[in-house]
N, C-alpha and C. Protein backbone atom coordinates (compact mmCIF):
# COMPACT_ATOMS: atom_id res chain seq x y z
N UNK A 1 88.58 152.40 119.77
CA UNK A 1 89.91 152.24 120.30
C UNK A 1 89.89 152.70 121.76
N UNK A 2 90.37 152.14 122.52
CA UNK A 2 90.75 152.36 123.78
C UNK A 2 92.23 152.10 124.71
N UNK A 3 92.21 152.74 125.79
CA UNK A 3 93.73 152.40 126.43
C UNK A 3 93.17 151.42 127.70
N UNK A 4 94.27 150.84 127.65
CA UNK A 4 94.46 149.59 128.73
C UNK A 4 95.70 149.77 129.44
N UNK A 5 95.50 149.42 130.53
CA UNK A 5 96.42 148.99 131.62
C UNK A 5 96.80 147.55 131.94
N UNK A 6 98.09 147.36 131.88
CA UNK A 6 98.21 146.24 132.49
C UNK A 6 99.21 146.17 133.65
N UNK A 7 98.97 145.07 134.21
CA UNK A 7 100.24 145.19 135.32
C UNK A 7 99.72 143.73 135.88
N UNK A 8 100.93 143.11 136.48
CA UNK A 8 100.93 141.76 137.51
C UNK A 8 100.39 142.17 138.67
N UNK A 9 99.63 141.12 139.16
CA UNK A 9 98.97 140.74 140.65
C UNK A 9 100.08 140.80 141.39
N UNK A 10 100.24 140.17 142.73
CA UNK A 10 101.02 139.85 144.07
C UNK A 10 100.93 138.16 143.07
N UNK A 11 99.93 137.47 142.74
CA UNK A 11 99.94 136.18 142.23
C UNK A 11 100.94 135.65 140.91
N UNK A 12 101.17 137.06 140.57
CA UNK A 12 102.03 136.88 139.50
C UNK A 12 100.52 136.65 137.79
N UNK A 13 99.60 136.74 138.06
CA UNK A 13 98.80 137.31 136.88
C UNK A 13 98.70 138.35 136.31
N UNK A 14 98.23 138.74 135.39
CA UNK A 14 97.91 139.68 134.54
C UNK A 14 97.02 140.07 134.70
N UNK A 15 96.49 141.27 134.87
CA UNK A 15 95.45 142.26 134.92
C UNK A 15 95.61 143.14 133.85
N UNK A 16 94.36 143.47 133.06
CA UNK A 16 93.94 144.36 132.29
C UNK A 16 92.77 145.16 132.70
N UNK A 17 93.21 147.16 132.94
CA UNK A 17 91.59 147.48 132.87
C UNK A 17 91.81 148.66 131.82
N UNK A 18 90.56 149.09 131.70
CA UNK A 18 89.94 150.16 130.77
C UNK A 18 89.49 150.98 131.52
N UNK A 19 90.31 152.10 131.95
CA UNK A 19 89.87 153.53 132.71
C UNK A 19 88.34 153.95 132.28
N UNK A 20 88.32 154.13 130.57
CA UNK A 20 87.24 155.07 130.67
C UNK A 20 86.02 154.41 130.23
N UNK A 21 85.96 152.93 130.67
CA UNK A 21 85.04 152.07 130.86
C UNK A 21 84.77 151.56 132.40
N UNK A 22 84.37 152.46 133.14
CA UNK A 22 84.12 151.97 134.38
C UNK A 22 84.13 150.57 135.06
N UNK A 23 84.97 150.04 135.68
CA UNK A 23 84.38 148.66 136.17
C UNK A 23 84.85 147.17 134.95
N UNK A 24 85.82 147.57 134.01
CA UNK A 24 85.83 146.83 132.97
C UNK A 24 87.39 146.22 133.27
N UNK A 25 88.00 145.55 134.12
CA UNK A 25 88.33 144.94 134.58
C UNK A 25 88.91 143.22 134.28
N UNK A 26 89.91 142.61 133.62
CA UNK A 26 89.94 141.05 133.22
C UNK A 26 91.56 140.87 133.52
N UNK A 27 91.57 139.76 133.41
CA UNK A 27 93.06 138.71 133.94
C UNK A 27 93.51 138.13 132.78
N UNK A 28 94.81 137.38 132.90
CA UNK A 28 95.29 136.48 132.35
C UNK A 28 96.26 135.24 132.96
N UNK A 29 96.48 134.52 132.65
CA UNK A 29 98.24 134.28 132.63
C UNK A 29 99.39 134.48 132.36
N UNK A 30 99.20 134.99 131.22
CA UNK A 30 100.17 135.98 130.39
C UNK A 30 99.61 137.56 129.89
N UNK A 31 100.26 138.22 129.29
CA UNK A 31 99.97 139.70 129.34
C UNK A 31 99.16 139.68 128.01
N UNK A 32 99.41 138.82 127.04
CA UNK A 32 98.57 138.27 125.97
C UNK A 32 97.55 137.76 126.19
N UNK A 33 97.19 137.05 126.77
CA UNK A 33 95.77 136.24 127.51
C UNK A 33 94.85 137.27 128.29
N UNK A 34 95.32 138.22 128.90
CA UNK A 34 94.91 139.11 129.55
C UNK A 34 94.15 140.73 128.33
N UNK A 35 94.94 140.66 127.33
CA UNK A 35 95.01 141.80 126.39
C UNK A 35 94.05 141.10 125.76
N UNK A 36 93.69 140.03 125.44
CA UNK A 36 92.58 138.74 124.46
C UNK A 36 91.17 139.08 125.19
N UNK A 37 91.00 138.81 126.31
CA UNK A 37 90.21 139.12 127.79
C UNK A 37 89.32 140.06 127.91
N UNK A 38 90.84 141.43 127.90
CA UNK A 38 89.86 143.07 128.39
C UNK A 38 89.30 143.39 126.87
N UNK A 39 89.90 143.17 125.38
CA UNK A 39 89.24 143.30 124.67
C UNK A 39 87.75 142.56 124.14
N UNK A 40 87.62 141.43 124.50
CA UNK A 40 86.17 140.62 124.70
C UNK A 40 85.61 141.50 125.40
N UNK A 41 85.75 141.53 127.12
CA UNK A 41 85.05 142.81 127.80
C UNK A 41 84.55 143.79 127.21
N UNK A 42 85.55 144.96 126.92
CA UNK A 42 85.13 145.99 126.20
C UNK A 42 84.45 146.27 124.65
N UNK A 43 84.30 145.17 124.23
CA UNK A 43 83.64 144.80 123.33
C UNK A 43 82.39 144.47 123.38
N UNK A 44 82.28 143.39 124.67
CA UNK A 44 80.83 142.66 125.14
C UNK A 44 79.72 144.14 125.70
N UNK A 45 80.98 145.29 126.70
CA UNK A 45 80.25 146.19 127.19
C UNK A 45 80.00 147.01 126.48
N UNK A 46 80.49 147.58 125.18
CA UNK A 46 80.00 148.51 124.30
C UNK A 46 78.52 148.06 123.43
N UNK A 47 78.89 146.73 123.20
CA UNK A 47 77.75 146.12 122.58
C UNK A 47 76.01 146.09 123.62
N UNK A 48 76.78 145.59 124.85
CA UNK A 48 75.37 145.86 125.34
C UNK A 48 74.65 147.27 125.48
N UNK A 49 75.40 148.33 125.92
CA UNK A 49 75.37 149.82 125.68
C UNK A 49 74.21 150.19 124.99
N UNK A 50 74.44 149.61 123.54
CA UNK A 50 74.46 149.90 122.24
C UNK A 50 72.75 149.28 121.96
N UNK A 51 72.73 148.06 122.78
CA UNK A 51 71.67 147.21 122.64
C UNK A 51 70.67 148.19 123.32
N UNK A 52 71.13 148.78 124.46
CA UNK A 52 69.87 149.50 125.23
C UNK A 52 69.95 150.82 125.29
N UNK A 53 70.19 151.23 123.81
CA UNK A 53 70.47 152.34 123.34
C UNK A 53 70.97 153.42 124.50
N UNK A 54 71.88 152.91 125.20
CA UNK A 54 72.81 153.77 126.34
C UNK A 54 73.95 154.52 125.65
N UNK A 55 74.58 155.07 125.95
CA UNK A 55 75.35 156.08 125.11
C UNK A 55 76.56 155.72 125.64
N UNK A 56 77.86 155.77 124.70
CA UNK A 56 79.05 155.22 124.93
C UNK A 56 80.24 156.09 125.59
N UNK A 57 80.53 155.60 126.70
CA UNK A 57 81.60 156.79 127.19
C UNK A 57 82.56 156.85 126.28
N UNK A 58 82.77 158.05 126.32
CA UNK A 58 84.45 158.66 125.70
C UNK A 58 85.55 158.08 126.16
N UNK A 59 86.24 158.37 125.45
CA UNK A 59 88.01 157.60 125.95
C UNK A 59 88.58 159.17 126.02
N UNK A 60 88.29 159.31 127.45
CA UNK A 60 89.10 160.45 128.05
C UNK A 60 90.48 160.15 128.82
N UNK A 61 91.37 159.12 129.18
CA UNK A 61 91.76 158.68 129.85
C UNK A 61 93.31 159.18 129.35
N UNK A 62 94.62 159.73 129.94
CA UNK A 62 95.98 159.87 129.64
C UNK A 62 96.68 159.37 130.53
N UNK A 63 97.70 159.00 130.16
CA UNK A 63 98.57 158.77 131.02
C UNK A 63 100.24 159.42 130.52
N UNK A 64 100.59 159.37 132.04
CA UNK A 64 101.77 160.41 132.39
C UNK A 64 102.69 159.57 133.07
N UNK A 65 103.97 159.96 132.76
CA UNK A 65 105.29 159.02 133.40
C UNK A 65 105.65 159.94 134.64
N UNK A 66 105.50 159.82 136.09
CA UNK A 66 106.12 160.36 137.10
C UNK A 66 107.43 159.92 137.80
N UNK A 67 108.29 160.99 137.77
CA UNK A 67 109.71 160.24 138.54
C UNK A 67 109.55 160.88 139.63
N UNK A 68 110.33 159.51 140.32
CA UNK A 68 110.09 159.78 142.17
C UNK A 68 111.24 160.00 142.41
């Protein structure tokens, strides 16, 4: 299990990343297409990990609501 981020481009796309997967990064058109996406990713990257017996980062990642 992991946390994701999403949020719209300036283009009006969807972005999904995975903090405590470095670099794991995917799009969509919709926030669904995008959530379909970063989970393939983080799936594809754990698996390769796994293949070259690399060790899997932790899901250290929180998030906090700040009012301005």
């Amino acid at each position: 299990m992991r946390q994701v981020i999403t949020y719209k481009d300036e283009d009006g796309c969807w972005i999904a990343e995975c903090p405590s997967v470095k670099g794991c990064i995917s799009q969509g058109k919709t926030k669904e297409i995008a959530l379909a996406n970063i989970k393939e990713a983080i799936s594809g990257y754990i698996a390769a990990l796994q293949e070259d017996s690399l060790p899997i980062p932790e899901e250290t990642f929180e998030t906090f609501l700040v009012v301005v």
